[in-house]
Protein backbone atom coordinates (compact mmCIF):
# COMPACT_ATOMS: atom_id res chain seq x y z
CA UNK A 1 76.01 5.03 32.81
CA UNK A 2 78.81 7.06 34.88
CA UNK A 3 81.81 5.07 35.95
CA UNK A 4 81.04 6.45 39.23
CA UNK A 5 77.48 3.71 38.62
CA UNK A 6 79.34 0.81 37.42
CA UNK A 7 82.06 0.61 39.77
CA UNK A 8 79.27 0.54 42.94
CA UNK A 9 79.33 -2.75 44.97
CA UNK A 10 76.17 -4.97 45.37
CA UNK A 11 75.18 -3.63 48.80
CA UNK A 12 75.48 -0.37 47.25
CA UNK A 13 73.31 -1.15 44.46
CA UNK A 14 71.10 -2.91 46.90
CA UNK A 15 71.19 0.20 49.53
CA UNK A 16 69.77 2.30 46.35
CA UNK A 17 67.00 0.48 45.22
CA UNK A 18 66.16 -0.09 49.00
CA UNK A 19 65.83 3.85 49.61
CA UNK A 20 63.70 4.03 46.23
CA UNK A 21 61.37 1.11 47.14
CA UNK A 22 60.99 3.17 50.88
CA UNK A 23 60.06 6.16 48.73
CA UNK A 24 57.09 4.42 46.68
CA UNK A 25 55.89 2.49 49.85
CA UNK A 26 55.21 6.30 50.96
CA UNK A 27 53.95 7.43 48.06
CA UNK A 28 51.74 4.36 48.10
CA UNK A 29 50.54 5.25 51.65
CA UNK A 30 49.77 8.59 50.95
CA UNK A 31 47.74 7.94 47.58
CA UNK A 32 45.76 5.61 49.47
CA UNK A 33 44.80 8.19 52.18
CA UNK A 34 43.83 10.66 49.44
CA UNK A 35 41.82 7.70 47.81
CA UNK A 36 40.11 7.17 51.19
CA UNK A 37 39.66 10.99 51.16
CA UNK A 38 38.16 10.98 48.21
CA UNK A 39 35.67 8.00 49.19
CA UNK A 40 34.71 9.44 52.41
CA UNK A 41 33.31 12.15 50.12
CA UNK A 42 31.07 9.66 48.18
CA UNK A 43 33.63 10.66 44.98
CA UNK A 44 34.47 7.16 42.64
CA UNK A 45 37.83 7.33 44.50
CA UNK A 46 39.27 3.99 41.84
CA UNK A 47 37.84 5.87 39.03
CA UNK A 48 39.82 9.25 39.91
CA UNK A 49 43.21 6.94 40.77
CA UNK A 50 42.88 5.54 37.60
CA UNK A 51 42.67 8.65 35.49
CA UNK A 52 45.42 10.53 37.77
CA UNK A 53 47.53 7.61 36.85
CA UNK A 54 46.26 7.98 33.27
CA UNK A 55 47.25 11.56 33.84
CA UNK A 56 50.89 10.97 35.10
CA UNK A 57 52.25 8.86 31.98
CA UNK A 58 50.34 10.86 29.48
CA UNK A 59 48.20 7.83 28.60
CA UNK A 60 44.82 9.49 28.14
CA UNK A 61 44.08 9.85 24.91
CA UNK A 62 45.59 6.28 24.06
CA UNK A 63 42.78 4.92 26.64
CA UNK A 64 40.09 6.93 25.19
CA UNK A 65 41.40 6.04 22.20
CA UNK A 66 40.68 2.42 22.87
CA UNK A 67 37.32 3.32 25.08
CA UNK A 68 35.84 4.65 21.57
CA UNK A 69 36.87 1.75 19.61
CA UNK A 70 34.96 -0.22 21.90
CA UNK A 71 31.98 1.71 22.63
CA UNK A 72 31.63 1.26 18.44
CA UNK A 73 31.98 -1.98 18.89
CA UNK A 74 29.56 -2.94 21.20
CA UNK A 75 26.91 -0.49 19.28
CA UNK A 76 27.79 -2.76 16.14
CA UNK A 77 26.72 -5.61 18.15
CA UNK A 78 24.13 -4.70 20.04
CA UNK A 79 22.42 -3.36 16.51
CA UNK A 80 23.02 -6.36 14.55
């Protein structure tokens, strides 16, 4: 942290997270009009959110990761 961070006041503090929670609210509007998009097209619009969000914090090859792990697993059930 700066000094110029720690010395702001609460309602500055307050007026910052404020302006970043207005930011995500758009965000959040405009994913869900490309999700809407994308079901109007008869595309798996939850499916393609969930690997662009997969995408984002470099998270997909820990989930396929895990997605093969199980797919063995239920294989070694299902043939037991």
């Amino acid at each position: 942290m700066t000094e110029e961070t720690q010395k702001r006041t609460k309602v500055e503090l307050i007026e910052a997270m404020q302006r970043l929670y207005t930011e995500i609210s758009s965000l959040t509007e405009e994913i869900d009009e490309i999700k809407a998009e994308a079901k109007e097209r008869a595309m798996p619009a939850a499916l393609m959110a969930k690997v662009a969000a997969l995408r984002a914090s470099s998270k997909v090859d820990d989930v396929l990761e895990k997605n093969a792990a199980l797919e063995a697993l239920v294989d070694e059930v299902r043939n037991s």
